[in-house]
N, C-alpha and C. Protein backbone atom coordinates (compact mmCIF):
# COMPACT_ATOMS: atom_id res chain seq x y z
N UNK A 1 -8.16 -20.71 13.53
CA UNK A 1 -8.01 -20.48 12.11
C UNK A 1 -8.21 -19.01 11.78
N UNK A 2 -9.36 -17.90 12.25
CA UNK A 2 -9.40 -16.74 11.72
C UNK A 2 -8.06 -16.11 12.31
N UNK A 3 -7.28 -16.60 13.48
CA UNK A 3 -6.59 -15.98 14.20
C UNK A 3 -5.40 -16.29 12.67
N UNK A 4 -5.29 -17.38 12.65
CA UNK A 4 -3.88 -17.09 11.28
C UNK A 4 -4.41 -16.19 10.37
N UNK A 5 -5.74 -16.15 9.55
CA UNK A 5 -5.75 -15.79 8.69
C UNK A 5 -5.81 -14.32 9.13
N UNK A 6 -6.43 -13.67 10.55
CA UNK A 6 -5.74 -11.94 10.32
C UNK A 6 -3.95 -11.82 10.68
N UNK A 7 -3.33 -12.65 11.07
CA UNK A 7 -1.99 -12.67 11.05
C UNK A 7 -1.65 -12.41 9.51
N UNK A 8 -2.09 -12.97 8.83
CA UNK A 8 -1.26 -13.47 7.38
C UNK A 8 -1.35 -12.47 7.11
N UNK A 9 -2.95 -11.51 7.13
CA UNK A 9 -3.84 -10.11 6.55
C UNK A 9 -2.76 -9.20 6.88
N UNK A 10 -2.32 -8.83 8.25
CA UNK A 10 -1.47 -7.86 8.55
C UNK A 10 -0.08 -8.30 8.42
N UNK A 11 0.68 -9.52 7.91
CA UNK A 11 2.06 -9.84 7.65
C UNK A 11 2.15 -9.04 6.08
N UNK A 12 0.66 -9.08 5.56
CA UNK A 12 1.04 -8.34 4.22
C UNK A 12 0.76 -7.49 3.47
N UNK A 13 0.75 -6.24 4.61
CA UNK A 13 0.40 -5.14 4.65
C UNK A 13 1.52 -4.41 4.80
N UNK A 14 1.70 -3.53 3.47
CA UNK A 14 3.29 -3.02 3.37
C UNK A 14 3.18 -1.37 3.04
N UNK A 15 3.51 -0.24 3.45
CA UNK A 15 3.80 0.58 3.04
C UNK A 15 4.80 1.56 1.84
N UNK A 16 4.35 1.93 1.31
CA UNK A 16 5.57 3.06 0.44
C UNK A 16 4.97 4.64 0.15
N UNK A 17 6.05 5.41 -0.61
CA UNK A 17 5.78 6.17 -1.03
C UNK A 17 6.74 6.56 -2.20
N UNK A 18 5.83 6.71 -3.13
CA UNK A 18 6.31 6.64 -4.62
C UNK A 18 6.64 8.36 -4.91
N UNK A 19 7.78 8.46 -5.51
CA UNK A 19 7.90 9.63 -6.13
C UNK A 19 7.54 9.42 -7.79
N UNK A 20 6.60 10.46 -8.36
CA UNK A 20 6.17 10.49 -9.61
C UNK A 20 6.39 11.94 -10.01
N UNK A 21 6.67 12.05 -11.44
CA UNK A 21 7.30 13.07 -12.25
C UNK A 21 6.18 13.25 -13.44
N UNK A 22 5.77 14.65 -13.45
CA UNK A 22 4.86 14.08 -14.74
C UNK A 22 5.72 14.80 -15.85
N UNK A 23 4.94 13.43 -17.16
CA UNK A 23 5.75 13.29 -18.45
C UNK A 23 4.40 13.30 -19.66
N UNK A 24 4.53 14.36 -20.49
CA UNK A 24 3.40 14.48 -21.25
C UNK A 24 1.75 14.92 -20.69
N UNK A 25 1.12 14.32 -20.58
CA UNK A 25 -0.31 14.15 -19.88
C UNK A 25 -0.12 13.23 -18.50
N UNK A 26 0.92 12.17 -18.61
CA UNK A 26 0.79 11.55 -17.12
C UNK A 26 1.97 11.43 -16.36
N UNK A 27 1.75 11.17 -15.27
CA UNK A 27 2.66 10.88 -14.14
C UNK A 27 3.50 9.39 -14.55
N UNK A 28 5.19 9.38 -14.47
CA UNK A 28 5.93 8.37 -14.43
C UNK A 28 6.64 8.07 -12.86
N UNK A 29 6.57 7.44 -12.47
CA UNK A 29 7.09 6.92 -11.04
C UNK A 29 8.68 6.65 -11.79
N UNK A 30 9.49 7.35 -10.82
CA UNK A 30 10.59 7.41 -11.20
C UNK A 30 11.83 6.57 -9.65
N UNK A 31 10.75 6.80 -8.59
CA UNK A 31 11.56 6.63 -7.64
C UNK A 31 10.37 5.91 -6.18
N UNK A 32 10.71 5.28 -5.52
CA UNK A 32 10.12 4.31 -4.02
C UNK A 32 11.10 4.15 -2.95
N UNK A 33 10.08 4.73 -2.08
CA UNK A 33 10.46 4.54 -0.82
C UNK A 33 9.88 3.66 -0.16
N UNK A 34 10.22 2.49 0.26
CA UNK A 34 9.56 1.66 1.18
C UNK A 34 10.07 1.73 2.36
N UNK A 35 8.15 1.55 3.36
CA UNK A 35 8.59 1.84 4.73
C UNK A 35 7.71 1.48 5.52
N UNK A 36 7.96 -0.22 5.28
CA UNK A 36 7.35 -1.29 6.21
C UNK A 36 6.35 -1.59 6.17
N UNK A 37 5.74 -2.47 7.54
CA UNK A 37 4.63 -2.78 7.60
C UNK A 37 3.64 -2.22 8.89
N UNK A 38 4.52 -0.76 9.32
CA UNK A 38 3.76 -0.53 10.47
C UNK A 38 3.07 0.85 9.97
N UNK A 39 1.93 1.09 9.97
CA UNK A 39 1.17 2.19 9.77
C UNK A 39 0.96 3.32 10.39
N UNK A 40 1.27 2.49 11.75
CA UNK A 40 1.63 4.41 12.68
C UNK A 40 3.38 5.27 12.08
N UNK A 41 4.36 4.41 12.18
CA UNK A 41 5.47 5.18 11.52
C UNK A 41 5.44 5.82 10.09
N UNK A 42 4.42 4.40 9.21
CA UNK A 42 4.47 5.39 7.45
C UNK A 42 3.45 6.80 7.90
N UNK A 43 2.47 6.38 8.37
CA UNK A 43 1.32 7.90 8.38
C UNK A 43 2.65 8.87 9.12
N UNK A 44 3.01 8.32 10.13
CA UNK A 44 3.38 9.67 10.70
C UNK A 44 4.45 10.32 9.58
N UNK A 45 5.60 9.66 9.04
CA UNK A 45 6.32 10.02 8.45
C UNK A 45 6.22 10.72 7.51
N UNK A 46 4.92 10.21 6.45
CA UNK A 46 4.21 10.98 5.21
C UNK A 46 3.71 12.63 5.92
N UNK A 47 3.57 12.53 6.96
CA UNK A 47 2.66 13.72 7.54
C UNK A 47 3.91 15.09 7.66
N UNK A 48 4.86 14.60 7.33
CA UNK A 48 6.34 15.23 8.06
C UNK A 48 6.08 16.22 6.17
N UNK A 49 6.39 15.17 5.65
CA UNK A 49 6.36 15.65 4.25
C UNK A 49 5.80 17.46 3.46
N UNK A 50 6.66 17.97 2.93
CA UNK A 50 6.28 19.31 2.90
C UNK A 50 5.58 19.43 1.82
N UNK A 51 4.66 20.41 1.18
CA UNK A 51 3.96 20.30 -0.02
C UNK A 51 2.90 20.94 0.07
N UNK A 52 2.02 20.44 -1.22
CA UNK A 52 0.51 20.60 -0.82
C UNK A 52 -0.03 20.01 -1.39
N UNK A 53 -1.81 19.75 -0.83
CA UNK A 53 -2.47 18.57 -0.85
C UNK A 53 -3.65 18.45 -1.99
N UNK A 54 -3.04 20.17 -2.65
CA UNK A 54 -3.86 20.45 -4.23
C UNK A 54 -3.06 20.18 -5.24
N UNK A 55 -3.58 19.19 -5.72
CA UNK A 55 -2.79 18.33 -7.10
C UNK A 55 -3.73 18.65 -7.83
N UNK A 56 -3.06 19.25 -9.01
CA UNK A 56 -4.07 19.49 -10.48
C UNK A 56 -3.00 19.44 -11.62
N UNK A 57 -3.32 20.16 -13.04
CA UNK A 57 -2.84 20.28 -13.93
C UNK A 57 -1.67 20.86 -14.53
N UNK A 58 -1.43 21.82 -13.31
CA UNK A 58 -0.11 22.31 -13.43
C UNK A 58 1.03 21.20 -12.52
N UNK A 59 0.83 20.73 -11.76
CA UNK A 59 1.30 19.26 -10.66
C UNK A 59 2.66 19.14 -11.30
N UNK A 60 4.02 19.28 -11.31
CA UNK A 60 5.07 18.59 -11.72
C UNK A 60 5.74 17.03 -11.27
N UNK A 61 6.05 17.79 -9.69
CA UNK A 61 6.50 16.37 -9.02
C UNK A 61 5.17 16.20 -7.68
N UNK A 62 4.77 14.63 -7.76
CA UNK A 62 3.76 14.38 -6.85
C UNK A 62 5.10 13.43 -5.66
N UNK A 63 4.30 13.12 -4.50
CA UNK A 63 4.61 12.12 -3.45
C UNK A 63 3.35 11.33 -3.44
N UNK A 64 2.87 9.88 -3.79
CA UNK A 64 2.05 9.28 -3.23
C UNK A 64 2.47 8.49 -2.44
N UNK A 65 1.51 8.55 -1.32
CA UNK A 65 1.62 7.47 0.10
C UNK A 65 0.68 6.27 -0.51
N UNK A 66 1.31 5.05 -0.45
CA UNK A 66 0.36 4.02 -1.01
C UNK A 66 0.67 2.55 0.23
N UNK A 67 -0.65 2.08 0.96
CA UNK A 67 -0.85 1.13 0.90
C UNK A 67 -1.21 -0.22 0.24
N UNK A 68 0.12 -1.46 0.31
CA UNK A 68 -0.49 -2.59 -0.45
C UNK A 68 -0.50 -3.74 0.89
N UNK A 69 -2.00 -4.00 0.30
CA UNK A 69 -2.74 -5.01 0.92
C UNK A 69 -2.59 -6.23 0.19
N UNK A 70 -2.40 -7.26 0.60
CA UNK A 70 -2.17 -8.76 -0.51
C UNK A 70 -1.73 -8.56 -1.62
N UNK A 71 -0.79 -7.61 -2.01
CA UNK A 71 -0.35 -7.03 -3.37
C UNK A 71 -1.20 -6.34 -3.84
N UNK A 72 -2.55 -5.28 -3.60
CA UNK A 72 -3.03 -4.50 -4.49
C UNK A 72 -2.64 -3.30 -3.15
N UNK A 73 -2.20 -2.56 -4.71
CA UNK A 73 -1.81 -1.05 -4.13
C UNK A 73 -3.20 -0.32 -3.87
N UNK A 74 -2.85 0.43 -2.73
CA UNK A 74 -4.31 1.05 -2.18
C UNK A 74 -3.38 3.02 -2.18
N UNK A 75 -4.16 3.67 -2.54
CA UNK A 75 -3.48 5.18 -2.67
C UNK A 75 -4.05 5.77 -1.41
N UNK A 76 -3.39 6.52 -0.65
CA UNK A 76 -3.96 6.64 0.46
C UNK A 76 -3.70 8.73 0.73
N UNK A 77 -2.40 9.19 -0.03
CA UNK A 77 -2.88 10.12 -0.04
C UNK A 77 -1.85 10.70 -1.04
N UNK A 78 -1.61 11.90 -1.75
CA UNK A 78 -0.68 12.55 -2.97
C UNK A 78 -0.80 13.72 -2.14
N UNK A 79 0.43 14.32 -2.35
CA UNK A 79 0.67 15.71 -2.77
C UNK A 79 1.56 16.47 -3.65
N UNK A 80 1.99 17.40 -4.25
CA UNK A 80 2.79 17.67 -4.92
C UNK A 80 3.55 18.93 -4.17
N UNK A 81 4.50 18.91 -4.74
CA UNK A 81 6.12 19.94 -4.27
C UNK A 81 6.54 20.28 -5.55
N UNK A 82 7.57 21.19 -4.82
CA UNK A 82 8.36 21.72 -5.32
C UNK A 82 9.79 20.69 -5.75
N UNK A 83 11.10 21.31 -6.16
CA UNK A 83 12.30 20.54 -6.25
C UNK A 83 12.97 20.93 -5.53
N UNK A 84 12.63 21.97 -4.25
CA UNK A 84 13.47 22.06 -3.28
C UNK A 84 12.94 21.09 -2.05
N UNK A 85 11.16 21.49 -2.13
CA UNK A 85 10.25 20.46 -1.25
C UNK A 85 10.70 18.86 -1.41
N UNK A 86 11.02 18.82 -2.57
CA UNK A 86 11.35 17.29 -2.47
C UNK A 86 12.65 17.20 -1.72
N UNK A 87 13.46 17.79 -2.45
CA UNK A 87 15.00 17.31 -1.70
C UNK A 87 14.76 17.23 -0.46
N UNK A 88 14.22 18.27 0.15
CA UNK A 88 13.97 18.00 1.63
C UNK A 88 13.28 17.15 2.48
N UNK A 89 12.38 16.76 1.41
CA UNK A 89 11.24 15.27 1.41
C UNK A 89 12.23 14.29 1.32
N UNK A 90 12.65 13.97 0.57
CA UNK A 90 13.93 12.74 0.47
C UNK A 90 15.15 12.61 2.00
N UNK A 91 15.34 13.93 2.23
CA UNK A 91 16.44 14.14 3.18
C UNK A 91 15.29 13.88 4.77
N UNK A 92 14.28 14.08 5.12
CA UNK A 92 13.45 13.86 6.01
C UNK A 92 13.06 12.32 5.93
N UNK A 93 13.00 11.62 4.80
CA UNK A 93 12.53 10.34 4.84
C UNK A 93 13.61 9.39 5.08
N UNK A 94 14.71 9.46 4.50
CA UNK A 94 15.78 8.91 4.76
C UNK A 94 15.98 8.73 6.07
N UNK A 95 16.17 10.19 6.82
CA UNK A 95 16.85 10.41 8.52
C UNK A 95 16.30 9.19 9.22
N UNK A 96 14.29 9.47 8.61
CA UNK A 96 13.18 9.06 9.37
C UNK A 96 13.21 7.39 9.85
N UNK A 97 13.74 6.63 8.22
CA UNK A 97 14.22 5.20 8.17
C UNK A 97 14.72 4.89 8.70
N UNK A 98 16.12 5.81 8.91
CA UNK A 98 17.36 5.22 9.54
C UNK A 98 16.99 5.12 10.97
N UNK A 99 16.50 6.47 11.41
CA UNK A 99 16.04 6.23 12.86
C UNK A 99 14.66 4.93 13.28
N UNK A 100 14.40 4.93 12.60
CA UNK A 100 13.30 3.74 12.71
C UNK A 100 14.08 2.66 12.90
N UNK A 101 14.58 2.07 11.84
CA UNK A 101 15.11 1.11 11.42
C UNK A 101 16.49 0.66 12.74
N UNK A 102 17.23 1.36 13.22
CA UNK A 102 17.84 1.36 13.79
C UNK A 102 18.18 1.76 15.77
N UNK A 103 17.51 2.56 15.77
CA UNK A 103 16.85 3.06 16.83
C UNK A 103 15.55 3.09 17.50
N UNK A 104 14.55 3.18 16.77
CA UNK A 104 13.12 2.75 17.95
C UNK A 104 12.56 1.33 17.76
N UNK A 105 12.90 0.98 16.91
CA UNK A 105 12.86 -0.67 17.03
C UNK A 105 13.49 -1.50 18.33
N UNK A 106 14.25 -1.23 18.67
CA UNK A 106 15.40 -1.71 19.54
C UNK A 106 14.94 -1.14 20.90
């Protein structure tokens, strides 16, 4: 029995990373990347990510890396960029999927 129930624990354990825009005083999530349930590929992939890891008041566009556990989102790390940093964030995460998804799986 504990053996299903850490099966179930790690069947629903999901990764993303949210792009947020801030609007007024707060951040609007405008855009998600989901990317599975394996934690060595999301960490590594988030780590690829260009930026920096000082988010404050001037902050425009953030990246949060978020783990959800049984459906509660867990924040695991932010940084904020630029709008060139992102494009290139988007164009690195994409490649990163496809090659995952298609190639080291297999």
């Amino acid at each position: 029995m504990f053996t299903d129930i850490c099966v179930k624990l790690v069947a629903e354990t999901k990764f993303h990373i949210e792009l947020n825009i801030k609007t007024g005083e707060d951040f609007t999530r405008y855009g998600k990347f989901t990317l599975g349930n394996s934690r060595k590929f999301a960490s590594s992939l988030f780590q690829k990510m260009k930026g920096n890891k000082k988010v404050d008041e001037r902050t425009i566009l953030q990246l949060e890396f978020v783990e959800t556990r049984n459906n509660l989102p867990v924040n695991i790390q932010v940084i904020s960029c630029s709008l060139e940093q992102l494009a290139e964030n988007c164009k690195t995460i994409t490649k990163e999927i496809f090659k995952f998804a298609n190639l080291e799986k297999n």
